[in-house]
Protein backbone atom coordinates (compact mmCIF):
# COMPACT_ATOMS: atom_id res chain seq x y z
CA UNK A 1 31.44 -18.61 41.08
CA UNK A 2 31.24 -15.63 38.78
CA UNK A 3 32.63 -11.82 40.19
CA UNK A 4 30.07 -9.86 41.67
CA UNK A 5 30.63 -7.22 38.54
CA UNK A 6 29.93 -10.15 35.78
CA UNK A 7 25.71 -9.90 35.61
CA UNK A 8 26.86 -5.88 34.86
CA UNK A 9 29.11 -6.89 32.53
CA UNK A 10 26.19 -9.01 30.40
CA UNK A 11 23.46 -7.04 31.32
CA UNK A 12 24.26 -4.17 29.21
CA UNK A 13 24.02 -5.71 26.15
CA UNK A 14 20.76 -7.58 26.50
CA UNK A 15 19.18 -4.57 27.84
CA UNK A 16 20.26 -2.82 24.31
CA UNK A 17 19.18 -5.33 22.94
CA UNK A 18 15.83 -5.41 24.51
CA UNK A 19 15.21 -1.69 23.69
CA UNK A 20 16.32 -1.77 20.14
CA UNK A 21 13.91 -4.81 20.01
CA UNK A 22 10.92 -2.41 21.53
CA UNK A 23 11.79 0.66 19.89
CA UNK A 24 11.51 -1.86 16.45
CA UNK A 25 8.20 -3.23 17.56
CA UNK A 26 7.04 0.00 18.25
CA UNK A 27 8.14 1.35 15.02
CA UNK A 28 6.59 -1.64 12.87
CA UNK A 29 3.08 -1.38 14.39
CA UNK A 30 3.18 2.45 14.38
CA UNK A 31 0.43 3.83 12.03
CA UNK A 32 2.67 5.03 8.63
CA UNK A 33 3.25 8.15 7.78
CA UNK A 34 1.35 10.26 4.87
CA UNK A 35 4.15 8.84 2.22
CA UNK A 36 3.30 5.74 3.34
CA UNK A 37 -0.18 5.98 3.37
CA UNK A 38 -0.13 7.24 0.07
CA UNK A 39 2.50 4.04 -1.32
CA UNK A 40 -0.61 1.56 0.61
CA UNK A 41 -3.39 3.01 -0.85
CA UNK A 42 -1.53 2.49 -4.58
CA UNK A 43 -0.61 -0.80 -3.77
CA UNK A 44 -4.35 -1.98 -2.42
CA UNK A 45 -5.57 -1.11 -5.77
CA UNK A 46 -2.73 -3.28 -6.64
CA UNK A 47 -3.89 -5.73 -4.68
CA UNK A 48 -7.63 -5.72 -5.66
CA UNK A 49 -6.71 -5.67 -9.35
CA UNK A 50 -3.89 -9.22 -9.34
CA UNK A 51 -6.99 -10.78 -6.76
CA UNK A 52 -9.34 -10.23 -9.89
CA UNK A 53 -7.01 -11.82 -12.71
CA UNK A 54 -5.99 -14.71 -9.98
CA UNK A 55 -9.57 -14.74 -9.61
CA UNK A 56 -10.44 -15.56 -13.15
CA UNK A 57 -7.71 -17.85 -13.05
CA UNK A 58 -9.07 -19.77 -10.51
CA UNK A 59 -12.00 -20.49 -12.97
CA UNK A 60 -9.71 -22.98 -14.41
CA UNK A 61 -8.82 -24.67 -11.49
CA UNK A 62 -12.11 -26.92 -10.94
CA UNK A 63 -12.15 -27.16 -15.10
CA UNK A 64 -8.69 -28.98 -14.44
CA UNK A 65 -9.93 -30.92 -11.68
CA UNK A 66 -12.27 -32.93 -13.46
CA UNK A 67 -10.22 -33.43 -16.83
CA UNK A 68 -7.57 -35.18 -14.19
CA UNK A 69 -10.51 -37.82 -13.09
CA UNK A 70 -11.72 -35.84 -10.05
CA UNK A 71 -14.88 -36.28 -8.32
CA UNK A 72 -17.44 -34.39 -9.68
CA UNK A 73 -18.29 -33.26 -6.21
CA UNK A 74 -14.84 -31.59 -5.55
CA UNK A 75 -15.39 -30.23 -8.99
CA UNK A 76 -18.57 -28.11 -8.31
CA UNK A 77 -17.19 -26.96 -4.81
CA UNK A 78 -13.85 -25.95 -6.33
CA UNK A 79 -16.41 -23.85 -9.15
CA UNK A 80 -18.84 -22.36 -6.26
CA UNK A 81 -16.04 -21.38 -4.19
CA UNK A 82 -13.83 -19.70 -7.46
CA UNK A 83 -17.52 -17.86 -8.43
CA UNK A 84 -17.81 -16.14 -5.28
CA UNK A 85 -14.27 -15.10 -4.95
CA UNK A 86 -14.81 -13.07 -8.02
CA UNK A 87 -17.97 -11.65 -7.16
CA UNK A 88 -16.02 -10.27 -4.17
CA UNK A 89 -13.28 -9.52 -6.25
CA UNK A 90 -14.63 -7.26 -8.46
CA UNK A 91 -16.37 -5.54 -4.89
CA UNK A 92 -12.82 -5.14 -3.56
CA UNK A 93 -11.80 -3.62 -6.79
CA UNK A 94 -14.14 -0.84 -6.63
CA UNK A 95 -14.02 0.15 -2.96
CA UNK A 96 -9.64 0.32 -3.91
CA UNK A 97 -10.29 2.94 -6.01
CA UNK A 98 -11.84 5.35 -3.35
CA UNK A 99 -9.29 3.84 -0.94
CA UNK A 100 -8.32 7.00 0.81
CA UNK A 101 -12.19 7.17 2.13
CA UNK A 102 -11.72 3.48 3.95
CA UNK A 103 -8.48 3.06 5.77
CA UNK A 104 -10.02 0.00 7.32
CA UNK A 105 -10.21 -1.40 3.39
CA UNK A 106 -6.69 -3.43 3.82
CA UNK A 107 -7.65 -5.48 6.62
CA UNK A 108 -10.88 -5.87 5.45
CA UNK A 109 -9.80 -7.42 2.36
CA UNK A 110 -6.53 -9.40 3.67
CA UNK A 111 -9.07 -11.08 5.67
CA UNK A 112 -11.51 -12.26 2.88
CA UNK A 113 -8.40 -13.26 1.18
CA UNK A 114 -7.75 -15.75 4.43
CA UNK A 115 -11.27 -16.67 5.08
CA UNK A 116 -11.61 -17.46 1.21
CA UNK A 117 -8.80 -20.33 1.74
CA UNK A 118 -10.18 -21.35 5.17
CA UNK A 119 -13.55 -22.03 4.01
CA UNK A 120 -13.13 -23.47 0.77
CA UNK A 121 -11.03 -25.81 2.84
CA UNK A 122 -13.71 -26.61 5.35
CA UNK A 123 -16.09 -28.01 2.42
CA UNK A 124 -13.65 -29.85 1.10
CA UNK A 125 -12.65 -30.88 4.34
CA UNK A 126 -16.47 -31.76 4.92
CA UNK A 127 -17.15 -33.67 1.99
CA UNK A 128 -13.48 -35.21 2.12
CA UNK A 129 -11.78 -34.69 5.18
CA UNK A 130 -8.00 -35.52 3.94
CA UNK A 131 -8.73 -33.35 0.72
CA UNK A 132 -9.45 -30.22 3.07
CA UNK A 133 -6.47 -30.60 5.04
CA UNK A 134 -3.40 -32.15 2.62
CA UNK A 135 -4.72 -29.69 -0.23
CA UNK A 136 -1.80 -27.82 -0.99
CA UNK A 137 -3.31 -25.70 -3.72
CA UNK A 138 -6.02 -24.58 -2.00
CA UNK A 139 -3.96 -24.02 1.51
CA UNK A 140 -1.15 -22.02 -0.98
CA UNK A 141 -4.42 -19.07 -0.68
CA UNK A 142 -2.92 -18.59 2.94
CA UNK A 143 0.76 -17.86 1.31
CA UNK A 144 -0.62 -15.38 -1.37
CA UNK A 145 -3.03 -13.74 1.01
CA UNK A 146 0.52 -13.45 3.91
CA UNK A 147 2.43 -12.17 0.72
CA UNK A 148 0.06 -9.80 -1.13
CA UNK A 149 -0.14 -7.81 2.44
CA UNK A 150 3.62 -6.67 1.15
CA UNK A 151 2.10 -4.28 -1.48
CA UNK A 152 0.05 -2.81 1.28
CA UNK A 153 3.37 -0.98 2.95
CA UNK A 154 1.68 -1.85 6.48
CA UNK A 155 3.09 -4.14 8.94
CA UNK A 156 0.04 -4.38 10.57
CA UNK A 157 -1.99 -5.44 7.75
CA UNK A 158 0.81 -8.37 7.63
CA UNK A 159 0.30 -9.11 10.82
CA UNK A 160 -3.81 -9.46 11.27
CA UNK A 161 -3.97 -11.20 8.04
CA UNK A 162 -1.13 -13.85 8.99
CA UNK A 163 -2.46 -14.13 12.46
CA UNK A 164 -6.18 -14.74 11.28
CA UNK A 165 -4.30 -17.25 8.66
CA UNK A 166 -2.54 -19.08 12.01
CA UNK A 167 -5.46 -19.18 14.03
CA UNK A 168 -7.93 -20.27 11.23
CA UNK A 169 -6.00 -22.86 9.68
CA UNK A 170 -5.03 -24.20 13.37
CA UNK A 171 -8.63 -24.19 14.11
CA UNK A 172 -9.63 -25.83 11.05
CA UNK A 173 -7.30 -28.70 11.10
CA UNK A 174 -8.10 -29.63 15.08
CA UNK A 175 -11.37 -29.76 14.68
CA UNK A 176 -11.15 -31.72 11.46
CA UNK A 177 -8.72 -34.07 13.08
CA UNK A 178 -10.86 -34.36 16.17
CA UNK A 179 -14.10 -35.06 13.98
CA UNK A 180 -12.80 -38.14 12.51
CA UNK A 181 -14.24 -41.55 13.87
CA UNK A 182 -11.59 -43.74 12.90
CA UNK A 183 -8.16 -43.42 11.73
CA UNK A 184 -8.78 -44.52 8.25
CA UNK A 185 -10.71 -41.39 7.33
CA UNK A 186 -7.31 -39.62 7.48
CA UNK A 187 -6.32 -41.82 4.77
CA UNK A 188 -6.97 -41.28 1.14
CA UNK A 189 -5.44 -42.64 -1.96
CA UNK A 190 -5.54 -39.72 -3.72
CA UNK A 191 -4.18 -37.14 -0.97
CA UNK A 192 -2.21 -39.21 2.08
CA UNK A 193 -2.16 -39.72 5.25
CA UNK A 194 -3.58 -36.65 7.16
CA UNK A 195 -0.95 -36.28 10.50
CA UNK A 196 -0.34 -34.10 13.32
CA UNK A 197 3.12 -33.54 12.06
CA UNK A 198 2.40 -32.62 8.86
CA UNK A 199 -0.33 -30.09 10.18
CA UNK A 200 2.14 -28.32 12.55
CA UNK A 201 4.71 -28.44 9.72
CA UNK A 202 2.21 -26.28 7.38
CA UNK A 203 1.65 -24.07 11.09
CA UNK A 204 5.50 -23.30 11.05
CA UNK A 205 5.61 -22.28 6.91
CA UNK A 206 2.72 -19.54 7.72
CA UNK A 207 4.36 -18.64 10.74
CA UNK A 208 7.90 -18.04 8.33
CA UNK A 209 5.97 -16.44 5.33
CA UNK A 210 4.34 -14.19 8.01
CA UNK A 211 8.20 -13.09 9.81
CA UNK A 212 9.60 -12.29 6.43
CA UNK A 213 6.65 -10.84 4.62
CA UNK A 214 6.75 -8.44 7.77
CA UNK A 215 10.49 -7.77 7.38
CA UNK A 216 10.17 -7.09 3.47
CA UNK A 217 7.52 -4.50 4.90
CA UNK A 218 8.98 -2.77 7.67
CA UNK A 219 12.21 -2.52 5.76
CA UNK A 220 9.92 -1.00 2.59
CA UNK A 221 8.14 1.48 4.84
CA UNK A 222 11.26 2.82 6.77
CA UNK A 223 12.65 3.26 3.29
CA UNK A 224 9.70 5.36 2.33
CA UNK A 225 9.41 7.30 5.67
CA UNK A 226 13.13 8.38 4.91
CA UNK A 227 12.03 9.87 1.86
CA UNK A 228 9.81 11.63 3.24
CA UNK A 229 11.65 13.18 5.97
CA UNK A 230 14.22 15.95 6.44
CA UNK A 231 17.74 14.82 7.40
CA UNK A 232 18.92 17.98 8.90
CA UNK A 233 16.09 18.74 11.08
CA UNK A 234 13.55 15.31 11.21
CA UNK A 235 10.51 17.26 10.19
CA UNK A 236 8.34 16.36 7.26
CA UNK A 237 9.63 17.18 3.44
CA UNK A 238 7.92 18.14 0.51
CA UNK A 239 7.53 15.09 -0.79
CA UNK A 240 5.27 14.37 2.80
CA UNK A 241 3.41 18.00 1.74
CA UNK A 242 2.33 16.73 -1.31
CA UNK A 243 0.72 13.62 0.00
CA UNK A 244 -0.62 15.11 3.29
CA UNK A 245 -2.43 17.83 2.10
CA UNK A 246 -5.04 16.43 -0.69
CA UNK A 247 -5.86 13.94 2.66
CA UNK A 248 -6.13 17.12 4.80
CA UNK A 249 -8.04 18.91 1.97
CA UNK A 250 -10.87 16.06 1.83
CA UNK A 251 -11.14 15.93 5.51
CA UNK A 252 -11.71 19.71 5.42
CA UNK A 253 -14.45 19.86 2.50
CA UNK A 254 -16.37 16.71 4.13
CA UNK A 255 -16.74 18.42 7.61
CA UNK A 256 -16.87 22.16 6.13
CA UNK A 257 -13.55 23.80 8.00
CA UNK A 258 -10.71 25.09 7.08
CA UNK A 259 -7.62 24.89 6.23
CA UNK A 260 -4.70 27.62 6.57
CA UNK A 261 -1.08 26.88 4.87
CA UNK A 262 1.44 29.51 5.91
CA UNK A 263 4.76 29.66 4.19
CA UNK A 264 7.78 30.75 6.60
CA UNK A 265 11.29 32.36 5.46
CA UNK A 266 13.79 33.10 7.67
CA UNK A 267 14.80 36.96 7.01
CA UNK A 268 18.63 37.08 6.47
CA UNK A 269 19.29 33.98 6.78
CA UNK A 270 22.22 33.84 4.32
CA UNK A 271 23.88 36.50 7.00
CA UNK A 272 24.51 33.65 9.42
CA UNK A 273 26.03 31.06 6.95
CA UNK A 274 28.18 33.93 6.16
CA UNK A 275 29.69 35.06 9.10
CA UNK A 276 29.19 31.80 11.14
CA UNK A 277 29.95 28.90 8.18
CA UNK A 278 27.01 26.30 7.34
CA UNK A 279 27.78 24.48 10.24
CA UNK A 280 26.70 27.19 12.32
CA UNK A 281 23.90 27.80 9.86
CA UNK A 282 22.65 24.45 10.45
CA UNK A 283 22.27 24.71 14.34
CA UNK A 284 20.66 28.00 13.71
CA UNK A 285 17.85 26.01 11.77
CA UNK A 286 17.61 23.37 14.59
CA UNK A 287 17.03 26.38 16.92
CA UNK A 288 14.43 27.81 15.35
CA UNK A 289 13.22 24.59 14.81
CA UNK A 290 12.73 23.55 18.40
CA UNK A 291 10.85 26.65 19.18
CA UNK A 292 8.71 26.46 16.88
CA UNK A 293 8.34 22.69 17.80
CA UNK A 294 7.69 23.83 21.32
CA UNK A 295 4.96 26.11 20.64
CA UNK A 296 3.05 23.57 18.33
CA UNK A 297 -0.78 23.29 18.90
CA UNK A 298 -2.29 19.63 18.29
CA UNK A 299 -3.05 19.30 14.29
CA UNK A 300 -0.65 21.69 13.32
CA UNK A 301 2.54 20.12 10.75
CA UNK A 302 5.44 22.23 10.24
CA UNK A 303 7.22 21.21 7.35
CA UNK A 304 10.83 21.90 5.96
CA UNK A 305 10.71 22.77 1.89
CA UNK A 306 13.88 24.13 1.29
CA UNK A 307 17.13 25.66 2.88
CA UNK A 308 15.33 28.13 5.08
CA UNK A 309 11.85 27.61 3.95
CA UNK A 310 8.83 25.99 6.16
CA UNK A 311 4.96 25.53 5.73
CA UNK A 312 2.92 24.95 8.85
CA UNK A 313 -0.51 24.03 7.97
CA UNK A 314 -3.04 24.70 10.79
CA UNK A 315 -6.76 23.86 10.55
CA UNK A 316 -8.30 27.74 11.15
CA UNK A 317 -9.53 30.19 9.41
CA UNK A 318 -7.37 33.32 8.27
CA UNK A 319 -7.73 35.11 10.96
CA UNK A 320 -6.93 32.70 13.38
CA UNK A 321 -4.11 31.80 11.05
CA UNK A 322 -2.69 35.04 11.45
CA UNK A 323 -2.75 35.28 15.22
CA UNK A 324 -0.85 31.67 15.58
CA UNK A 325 1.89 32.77 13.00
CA UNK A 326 2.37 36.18 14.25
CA UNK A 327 2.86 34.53 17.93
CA UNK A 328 5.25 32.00 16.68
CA UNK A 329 7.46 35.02 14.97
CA UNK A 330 7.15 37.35 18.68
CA UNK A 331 8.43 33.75 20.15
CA UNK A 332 11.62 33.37 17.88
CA UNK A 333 12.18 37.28 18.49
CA UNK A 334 12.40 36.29 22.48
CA UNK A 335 14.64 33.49 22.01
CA UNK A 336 18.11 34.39 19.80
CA UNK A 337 20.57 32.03 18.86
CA UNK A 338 23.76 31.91 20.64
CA UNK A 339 26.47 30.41 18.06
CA UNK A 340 28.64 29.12 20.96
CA UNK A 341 29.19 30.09 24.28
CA UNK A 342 29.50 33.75 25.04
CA UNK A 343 29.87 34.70 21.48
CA UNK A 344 27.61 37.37 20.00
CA UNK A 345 24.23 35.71 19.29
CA UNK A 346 22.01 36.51 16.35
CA UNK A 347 18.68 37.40 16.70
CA UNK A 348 15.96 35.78 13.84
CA UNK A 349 13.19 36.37 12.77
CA UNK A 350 10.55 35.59 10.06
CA UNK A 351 8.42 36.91 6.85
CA UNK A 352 5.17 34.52 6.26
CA UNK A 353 2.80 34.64 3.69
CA UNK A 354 -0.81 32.74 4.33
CA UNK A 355 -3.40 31.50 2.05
CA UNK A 356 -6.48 29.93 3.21
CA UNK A 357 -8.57 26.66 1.67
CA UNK A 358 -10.89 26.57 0.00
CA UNK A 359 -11.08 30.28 -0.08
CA UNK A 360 -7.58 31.10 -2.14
CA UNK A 361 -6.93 27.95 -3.65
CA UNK A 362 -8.01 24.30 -4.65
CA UNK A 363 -5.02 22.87 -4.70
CA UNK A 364 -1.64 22.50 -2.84
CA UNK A 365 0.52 24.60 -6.03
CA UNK A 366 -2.13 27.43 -5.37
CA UNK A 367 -2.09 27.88 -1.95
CA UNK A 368 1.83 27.71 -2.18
CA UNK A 369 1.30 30.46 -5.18
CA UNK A 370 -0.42 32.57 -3.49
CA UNK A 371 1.24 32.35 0.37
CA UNK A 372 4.33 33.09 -1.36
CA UNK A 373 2.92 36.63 -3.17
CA UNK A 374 2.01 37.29 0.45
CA UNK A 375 5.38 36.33 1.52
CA UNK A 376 7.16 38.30 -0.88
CA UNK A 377 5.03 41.28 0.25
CA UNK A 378 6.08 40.96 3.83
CA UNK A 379 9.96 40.97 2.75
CA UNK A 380 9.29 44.09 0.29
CA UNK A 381 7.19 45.73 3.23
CA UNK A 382 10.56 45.21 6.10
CA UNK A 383 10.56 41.62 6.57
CA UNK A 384 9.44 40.56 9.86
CA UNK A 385 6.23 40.32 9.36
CA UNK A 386 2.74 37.97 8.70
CA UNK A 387 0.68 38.79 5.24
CA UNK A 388 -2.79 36.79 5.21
CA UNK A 389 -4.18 39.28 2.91
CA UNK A 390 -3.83 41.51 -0.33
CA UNK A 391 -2.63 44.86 0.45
């Protein structure tokens, strides 16, 4: 019999193991971040311009077909089914290029790309039931469509389209199987022997194309996330800035709002690094930071541009603008950092400049031009202080 103390021993492990597990799950079906969003809506344009060449290549396909001695029949399917997939092509190609307007585009499309293969399969499967089933040109639609979802930069895309590509398929070939009166319709000269085994064997290839198309993914999008993220303090970069804010800037002339971008300095900052060392300098950050992390409102991003530089976009007007920023500088007054433990703690504070859309600016670089003129007039006027206007 095993101690008393071994299932501690074991049970450590697995349960890390379990939550690194969840916390990966989590992360994989998470929406992405702006960056992200951005990378997916370049690669479903991507996307929707390969599915138009591969579908005027699939043109040739039936052409090829009935130079090789094939039915005439399979012929004029193969041709009706490579005719609509580039009428819908060409659809797909069009809505890509407004892409940021239809974030439900990439599941939308995976899935035509999956149904495409699944019902070209059922007529063949209809008209020749071993064709439909041990056609491994046709069924190779399910592998692009799984693969293609890479470009996307969303797991879950992967996911829908290879589950719809598992269930369809599975569906398809049961009820195909089932359908047949005798055992020599599963038998064709041309195509084989249509068997259980050899279904379930094509059930476990999607299955593996799905696993490491969503692996290739995940590992893509963390990358990207990264990139798009401060390492010192985990808020948003400048890189994220630049792709959040034409998104936030649509949403804001579509339903007539505003948008307010305020850019924060820390006054004196350079004073702690020099009396403290960076190290100190980079807790000081963290502090200030936290509070202003604490004191977020819903729809508010703070985001880290430089060594002690921030831009919180909020979705008010100026003067409302003004209020929130000015409360978030009283708050940092109340709260000074404390370099270690009974030392002599320094107390922060900040100089903001805000500019308003569409008001001051039509574009990120003008709103940061002219929240920084603001900015410098606070630090010329005492630091310390919120500008949201010309003096």
């Amino acid at each position: 019999m095993l101690p008393p103390t071994a299932p501690i021993a074991w049970s450590h492990p697995v349960q890390a193991f379990a939550r690194h597990i969840v916390d990966t799950l989590r992360l994989m079906f998470a929406q992405p971040d702006e960056v992200m969003l951005e990378v997916g809506s370049g690669g479903e344009l991507i996307v929707a311009r390969l599915r138009a060449v591969i579908a005027l290549l699939l043109l040739l396909l039936p052409l090829i077909n009935a130079s090789g001695g094939g039915s005439v029949r399979e012929t004029l399917i193969g041709l009706g089914g490579a005719v609509l997939v580039n009428i819908f092509a060409q659809v797909w190609l069009a809505l890509a290029r407004r892409q940021r307007r239809h974030r439900w585009l990439p599941f939308a499309s995976s899935a035509f790309d999956v149904t495409s293969a699944t019902l070209v399969l059922m007529i063949l499967a209809y008209n020749h039931l071993p064709s439909g089933l041990n056609s491994m040109v046709v069924w190779c639609g399910y592998l692009l469509a799984i693969v293609l979802t890479a470009l996307r930069g969303d797991v879950r895309v992967t996911v829908f389209a290879g589950g719809l590509a598992l269930l369809e398929y599975a569906l398809l070939a049961t009820v195909a199987i089932a359908s047949a009166a005798s055992p020599e319709q599963l038998i064709s000269a041309d195509y084989g022997a249509v068997t259980f085994g050899t279904q379930v064997q094509r059930l476990l290839l999607l299955a593996i194309t799905i696993l490491i198309t969503a692996m290739v993914t995940f590992r893509m999008q963390r990358i990207v996330e990264m990139s798009g993220t401060d390492g010192l303090t985990g808020l948003p970069n400048r890189v994220w800035l630049l792709h959040r804010v034409p998104r936030v800037m649509d949403a804001v002339h579509h339903d007539g709002s505003s948008l307010s971008l305020a850019l924060i300095d820390l006054d004196n900052f350079k004073r702690v690094n020099d009396e403290a060392g960076h190290r100190t300098g980079d807790r000081a950050l963290k502090h200030v930071v936290s509070i202003l992390r604490e004191a977020a409102e819903p729809g508010e991003s703070l985001v880290r541009i430089g060594g002690q530089e921030f831009v919180l976009l909020m979705r008010k007007p100026t003067g409302a603008a003004w209020e929130r920023v000015d409360f978030l500088r009283r708050q940092l007054l109340q709260r000074p950092f404390e370099p270690e433990r009974g030392g002599e703690p320094f107390r922060l504070s900040i100089s903001a400049g805000i500019a308003t859309y569409p008001q001051e600016g039509a574009d990120l670089s003008r709103l940061l031009r002219r929240a920084d003129q603001r900015l410098q007039e606070a630090k010329r006027d005492g630091r310390n202080r919120v500008v949201a206007r010309d003096s």
